[in-house]
Protein backbone atom coordinates (compact mmCIF):
# COMPACT_ATOMS: atom_id res chain seq x y z
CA UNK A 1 25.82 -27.30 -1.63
CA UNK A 2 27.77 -28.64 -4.48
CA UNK A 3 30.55 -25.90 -5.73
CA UNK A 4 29.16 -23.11 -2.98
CA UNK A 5 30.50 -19.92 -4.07
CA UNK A 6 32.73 -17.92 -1.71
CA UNK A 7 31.61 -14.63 -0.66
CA UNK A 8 34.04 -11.90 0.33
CA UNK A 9 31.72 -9.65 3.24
CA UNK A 10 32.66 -6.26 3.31
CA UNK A 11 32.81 -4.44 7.06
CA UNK A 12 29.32 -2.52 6.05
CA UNK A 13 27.84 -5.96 5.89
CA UNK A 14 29.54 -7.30 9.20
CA UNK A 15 28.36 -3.78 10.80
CA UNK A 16 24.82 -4.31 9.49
CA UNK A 17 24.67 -7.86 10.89
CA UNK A 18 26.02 -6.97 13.72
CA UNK A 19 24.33 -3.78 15.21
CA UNK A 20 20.33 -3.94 15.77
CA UNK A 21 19.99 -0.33 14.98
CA UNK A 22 21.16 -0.15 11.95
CA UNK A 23 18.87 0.13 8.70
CA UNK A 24 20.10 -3.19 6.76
CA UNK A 25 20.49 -5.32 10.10
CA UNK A 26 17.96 -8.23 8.87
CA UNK A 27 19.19 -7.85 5.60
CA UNK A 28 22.39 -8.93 6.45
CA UNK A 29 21.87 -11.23 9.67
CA UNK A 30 19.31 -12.95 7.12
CA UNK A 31 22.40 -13.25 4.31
CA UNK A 32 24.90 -14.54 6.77
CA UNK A 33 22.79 -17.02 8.09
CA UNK A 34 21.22 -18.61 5.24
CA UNK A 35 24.99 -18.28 3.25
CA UNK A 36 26.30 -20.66 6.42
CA UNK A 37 23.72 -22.58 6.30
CA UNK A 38 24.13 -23.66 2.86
CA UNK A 39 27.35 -23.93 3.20
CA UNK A 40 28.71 -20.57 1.00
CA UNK A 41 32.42 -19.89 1.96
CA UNK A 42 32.75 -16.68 3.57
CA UNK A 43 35.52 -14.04 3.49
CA UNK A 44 36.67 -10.96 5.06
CA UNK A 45 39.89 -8.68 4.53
CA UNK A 46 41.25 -8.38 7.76
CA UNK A 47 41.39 -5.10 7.48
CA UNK A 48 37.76 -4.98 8.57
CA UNK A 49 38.36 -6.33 11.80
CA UNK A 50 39.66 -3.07 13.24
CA UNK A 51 36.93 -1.00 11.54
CA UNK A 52 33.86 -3.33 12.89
CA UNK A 53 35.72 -3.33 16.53
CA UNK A 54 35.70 0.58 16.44
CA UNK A 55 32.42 0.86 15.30
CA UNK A 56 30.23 -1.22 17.15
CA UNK A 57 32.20 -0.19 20.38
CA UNK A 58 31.99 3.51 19.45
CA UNK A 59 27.85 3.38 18.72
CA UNK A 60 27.40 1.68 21.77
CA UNK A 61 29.63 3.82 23.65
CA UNK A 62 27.69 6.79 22.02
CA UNK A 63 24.38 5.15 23.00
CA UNK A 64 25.27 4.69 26.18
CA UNK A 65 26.02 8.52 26.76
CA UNK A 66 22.85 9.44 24.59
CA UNK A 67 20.55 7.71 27.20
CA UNK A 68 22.83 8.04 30.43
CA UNK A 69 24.54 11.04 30.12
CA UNK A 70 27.60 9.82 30.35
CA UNK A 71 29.65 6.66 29.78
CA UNK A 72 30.40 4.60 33.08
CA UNK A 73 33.35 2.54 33.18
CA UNK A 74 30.91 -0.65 33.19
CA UNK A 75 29.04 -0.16 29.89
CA UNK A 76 32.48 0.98 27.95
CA UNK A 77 33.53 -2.21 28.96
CA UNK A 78 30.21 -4.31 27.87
CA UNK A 79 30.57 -1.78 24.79
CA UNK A 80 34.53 -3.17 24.34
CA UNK A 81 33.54 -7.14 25.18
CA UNK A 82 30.10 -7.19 22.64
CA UNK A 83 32.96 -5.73 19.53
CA UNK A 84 35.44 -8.11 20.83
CA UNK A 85 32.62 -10.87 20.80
CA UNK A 86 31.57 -9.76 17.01
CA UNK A 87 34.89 -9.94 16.38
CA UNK A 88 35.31 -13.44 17.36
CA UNK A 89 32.70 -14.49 15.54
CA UNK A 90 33.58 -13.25 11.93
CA UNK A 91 36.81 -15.37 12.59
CA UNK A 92 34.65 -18.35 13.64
CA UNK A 93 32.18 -18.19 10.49
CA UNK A 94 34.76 -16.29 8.02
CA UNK A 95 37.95 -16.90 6.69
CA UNK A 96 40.17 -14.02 7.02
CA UNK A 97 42.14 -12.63 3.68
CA UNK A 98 45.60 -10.96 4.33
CA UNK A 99 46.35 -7.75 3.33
CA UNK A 100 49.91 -6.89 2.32
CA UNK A 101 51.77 -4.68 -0.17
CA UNK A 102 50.65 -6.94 -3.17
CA UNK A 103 47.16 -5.93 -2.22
CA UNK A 104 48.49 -2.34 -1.83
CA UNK A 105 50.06 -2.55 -4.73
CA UNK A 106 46.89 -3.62 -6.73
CA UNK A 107 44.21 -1.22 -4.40
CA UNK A 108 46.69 1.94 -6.43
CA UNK A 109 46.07 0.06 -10.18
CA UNK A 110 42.38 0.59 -9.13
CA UNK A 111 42.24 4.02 -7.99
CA UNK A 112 41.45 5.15 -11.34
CA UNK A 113 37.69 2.97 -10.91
CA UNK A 114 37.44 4.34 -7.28
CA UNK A 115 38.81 6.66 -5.05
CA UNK A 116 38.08 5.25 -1.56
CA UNK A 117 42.08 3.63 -0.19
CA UNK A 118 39.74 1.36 2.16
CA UNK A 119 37.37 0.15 -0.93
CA UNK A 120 40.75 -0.46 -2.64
CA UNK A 121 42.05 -2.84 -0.30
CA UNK A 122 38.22 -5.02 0.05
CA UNK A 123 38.69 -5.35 -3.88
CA UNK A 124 42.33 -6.77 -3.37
CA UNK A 125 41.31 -9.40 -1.01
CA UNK A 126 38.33 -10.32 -2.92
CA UNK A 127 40.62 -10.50 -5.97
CA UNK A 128 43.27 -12.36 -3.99
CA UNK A 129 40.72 -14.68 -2.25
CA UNK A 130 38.69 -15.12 -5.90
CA UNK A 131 36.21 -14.58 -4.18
CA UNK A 132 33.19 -15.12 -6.95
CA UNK A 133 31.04 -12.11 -5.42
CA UNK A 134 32.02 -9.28 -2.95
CA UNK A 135 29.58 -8.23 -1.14
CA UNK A 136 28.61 -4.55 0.13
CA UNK A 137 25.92 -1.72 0.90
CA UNK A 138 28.04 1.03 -0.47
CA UNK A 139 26.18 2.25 -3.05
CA UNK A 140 29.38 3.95 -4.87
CA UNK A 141 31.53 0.86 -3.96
CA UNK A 142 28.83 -1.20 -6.00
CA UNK A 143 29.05 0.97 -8.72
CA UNK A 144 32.95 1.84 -9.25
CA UNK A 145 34.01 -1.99 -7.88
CA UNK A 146 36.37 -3.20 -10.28
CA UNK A 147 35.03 -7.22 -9.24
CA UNK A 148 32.03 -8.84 -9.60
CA UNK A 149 30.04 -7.11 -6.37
CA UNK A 150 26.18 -7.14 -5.71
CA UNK A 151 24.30 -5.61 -2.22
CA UNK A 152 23.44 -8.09 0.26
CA UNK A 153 19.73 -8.38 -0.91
CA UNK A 154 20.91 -9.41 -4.68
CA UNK A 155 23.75 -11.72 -2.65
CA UNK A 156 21.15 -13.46 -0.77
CA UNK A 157 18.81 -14.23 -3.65
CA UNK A 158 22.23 -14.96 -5.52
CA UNK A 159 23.25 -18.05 -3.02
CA UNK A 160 19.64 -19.07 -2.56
CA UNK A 161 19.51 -19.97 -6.36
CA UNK A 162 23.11 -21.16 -6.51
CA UNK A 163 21.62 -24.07 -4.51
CA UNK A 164 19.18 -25.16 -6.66
């Protein structure tokens, strides 16, 4: 793909991709795969990394006590390695965008657009990346981002015609 744009996924989208249950799962297994495909660069803030670790491990810690009663020492640990896996695998297919107090600095000169610290810092790195689309779910995020940000249905059709 000739000048691919670069993406910047927020954790939503990684969670989304990465947990079967969730309501936007195809959605965003489907945008991932066709963005590597055709060769779209693909961001993260490192940030996320923590947030998609506790997340999928939590859910399938909290599965596993939903449908065993209790959490054995065996399934928090398959619950621990499948998050560390996911983890491994944004930093195979993703470039990573460090946060630091620049990135603080600038989340605070947008809290007047949005209120959410974490949201803050996702804008940053997209800004700091120039990234030319962040991508997210959040319906408020979408709304109140102060870059260019579309949901990962308008994202997909977005690097599908990019290619053309």
């Amino acid at each position: 793909m000739k000048n691919a744009p670069t993406l910047l996924i927020d954790t939503n989208i990684w969670i989304d991709a990465f947990d079967g249950d969730r309501k936007q799962h195809m959605r965003a297994h489907v945008l991932l795969d066709t963005a590597f495909e055709r060769g779209v660069t693909l961001a993260f803030a490192v940030s996320s990394l923590k947030d998609v670790y506790y997340a999928l491990s939590s859910a399938l810690k909290r599965q596993s006590r939903t449908v065993n009663g209790v959490l054995s020492e065996e399934d928090a640990r398959s619950a621990e390695a499948y998050a560390w896996a996911c983890v491994q695998n944004m930093q195979e297919i993703a470039t990573p965008v460090a946060v630091d107090v620049s990135d603080v600095w600038l989340a605070g000169k947008f809290r007047s657009q949005m209120h959410d610290f974490e949201d803050a810092l996702v804008a940053a790195a997209a800004s700091r990346c120039h990234a030319d689309v962040l991508v997210t779910n959040d319906e408020r995020f979408l709304r109140h981002s102060p870059v260019n940000a579309m949901d990962a249905a308008d994202a997909l059709t977005y690097i599908t015609l990019s290619s053309l």
